[in-house]
Protein backbone atom coordinates (compact mmCIF):
# COMPACT_ATOMS: atom_id res chain seq x y z
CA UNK A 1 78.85 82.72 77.97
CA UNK A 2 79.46 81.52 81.58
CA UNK A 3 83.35 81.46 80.67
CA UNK A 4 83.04 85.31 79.94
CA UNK A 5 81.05 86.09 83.23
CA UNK A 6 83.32 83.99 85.17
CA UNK A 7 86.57 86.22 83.73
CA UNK A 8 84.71 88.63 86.33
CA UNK A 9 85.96 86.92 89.12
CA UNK A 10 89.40 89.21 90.11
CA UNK A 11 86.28 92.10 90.64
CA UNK A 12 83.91 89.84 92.53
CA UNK A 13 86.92 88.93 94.64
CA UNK A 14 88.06 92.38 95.53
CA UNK A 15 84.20 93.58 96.61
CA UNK A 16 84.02 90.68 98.66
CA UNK A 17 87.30 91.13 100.19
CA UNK A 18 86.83 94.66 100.82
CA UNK A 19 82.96 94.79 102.45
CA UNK A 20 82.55 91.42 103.60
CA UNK A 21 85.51 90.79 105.40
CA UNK A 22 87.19 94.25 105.80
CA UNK A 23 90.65 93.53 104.23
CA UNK A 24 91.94 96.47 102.69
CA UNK A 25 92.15 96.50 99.25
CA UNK A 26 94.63 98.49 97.14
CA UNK A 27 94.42 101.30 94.80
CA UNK A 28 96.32 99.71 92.29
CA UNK A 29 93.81 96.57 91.95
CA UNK A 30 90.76 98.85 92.08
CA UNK A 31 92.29 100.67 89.00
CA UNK A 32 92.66 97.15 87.36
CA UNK A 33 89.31 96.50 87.86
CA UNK A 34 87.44 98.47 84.88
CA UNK A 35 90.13 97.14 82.97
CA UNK A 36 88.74 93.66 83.58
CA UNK A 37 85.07 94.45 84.04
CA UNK A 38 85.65 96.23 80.37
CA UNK A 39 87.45 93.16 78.84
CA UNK A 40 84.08 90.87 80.22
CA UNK A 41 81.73 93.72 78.79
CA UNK A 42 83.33 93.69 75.10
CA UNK A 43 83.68 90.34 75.12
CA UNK A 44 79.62 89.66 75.94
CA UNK A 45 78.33 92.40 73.59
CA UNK A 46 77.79 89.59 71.28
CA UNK A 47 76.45 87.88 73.30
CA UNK A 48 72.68 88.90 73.04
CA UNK A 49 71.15 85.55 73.38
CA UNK A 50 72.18 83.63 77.00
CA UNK A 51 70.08 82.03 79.52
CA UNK A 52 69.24 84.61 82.47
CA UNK A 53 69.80 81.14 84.59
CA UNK A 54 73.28 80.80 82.91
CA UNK A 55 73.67 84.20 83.97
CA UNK A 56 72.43 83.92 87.42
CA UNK A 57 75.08 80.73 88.00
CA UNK A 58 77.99 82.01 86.49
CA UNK A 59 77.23 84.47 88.88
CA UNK A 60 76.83 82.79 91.70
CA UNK A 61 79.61 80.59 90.91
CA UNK A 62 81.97 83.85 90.95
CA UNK A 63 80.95 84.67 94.58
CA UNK A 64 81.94 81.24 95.63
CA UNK A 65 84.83 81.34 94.16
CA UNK A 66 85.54 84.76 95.46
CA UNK A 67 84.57 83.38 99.21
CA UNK A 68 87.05 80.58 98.73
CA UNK A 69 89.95 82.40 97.71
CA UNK A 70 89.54 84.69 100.58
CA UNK A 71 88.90 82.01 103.27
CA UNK A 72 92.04 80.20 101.79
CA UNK A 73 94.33 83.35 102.37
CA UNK A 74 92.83 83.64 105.85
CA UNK A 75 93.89 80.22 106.58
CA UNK A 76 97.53 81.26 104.88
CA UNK A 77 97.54 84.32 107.45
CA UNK A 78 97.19 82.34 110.52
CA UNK A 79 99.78 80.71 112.70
């Protein structure tokens, strides 16, 4: 189950991006992102039984992620 929540990423990533630290993000990856958020939603429907604590860390583990691959292309950006 966390593997499934943590395909989520690319769409934690872009919010993140976007509203936390105001890069621009672009149309075509916001169109991309249903795609994804639809692949995680098929793929859990199955998935009735999980932990609410697996949930909540798979979770949380996403937005970390997300923060690191942002503050890793800042550091790329800068001279």
């Amino acid at each position: 189950f966390g593997q499934i929540v943590k395909a989520a990423e690319p769409a934690f990533a872009a919010v993140l991006s976007q509203f936390v630290y105001g890069k621009k993000v672009s149309k075509a990856k916001w169109l991309c992102l249903p795609i994804i958020i639809g692949g995680v939603v098929l793929a859990s429907v199955n998935e009735l039984d999980f932990a609410m604590s697996a949930l909540v860390s798979a979770c949380l583990a996403n937005m970390f992620a997300a923060v690191r691959g942002n503050e890793n292309k800042k550091l790329m950006e800068t001279e």
